[in-house]
Protein backbone atom coordinates (compact mmCIF):
# COMPACT_ATOMS: atom_id res chain seq x y z
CA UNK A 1 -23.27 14.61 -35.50
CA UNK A 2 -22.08 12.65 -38.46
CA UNK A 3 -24.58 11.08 -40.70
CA UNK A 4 -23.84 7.45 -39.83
CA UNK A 5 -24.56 8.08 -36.26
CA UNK A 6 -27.53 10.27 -36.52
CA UNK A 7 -29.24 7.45 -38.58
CA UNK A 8 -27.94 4.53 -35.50
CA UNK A 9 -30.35 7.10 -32.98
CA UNK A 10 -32.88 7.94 -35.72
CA UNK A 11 -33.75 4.08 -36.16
CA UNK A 12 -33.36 2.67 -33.10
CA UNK A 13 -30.03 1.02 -33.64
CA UNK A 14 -27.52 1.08 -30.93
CA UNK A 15 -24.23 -0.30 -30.85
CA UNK A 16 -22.96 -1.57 -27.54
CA UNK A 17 -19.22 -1.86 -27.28
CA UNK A 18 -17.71 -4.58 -24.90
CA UNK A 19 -15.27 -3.38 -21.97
CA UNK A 20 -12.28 -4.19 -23.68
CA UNK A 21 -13.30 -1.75 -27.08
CA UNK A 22 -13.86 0.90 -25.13
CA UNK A 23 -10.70 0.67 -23.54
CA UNK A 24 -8.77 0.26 -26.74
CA UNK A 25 -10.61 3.47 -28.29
CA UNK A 26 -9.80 5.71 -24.83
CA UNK A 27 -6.78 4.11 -24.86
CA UNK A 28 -5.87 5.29 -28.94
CA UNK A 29 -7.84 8.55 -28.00
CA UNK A 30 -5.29 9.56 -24.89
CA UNK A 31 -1.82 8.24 -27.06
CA UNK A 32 -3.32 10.22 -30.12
CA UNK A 33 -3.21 12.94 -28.05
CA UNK A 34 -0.32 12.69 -25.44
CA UNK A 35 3.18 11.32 -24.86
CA UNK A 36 3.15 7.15 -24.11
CA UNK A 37 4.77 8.28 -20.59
CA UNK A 38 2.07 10.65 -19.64
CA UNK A 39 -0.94 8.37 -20.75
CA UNK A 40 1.15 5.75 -18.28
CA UNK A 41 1.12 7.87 -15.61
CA UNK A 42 -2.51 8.93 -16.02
CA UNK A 43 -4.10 5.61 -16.14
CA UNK A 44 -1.80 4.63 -13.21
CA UNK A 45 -3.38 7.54 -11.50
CA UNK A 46 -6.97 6.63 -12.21
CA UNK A 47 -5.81 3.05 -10.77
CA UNK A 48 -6.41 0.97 -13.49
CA UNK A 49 -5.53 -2.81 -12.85
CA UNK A 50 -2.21 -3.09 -14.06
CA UNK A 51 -2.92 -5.68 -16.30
CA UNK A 52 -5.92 -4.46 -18.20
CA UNK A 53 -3.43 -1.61 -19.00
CA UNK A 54 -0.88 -3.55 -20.17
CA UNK A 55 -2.81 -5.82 -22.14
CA UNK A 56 -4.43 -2.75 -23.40
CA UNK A 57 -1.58 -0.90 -24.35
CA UNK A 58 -0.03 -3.93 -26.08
CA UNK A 59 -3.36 -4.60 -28.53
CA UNK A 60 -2.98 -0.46 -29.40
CA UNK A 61 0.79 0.01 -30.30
CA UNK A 62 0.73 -3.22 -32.22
């Protein structure tokens, strides 16, 4: 566990991300890791409102 972390849980500290920032970060984390086409087709298989993903996908490629 990095350090920065570790000290958030150690003092009580937690950081709640809105909706939309975890979407952008699972969002980077799935193109970081797979083709544009295939992280399409998987959030269009998890049925993900269509424009969530789009507005999603827009904020991350920019």
């Amino acid at each position: 566990m990095e350090d920065g972390r570790r000290n958030e849980l150690l003092n009580g500290a937690i950081n709640v991300k809105s909706e939309q920032q975890v979407l952008q970060e699972g969002l980077q984390i799935l193109l970081s890791n797979m083709e544009p086409s295939k992280v399409a087709r998987f959030w269009a298989a998890c049925n993900l409102e269509r424009n969530i993903f789009c507005y999603s996908l827009t904020r991350v490629c920019i």
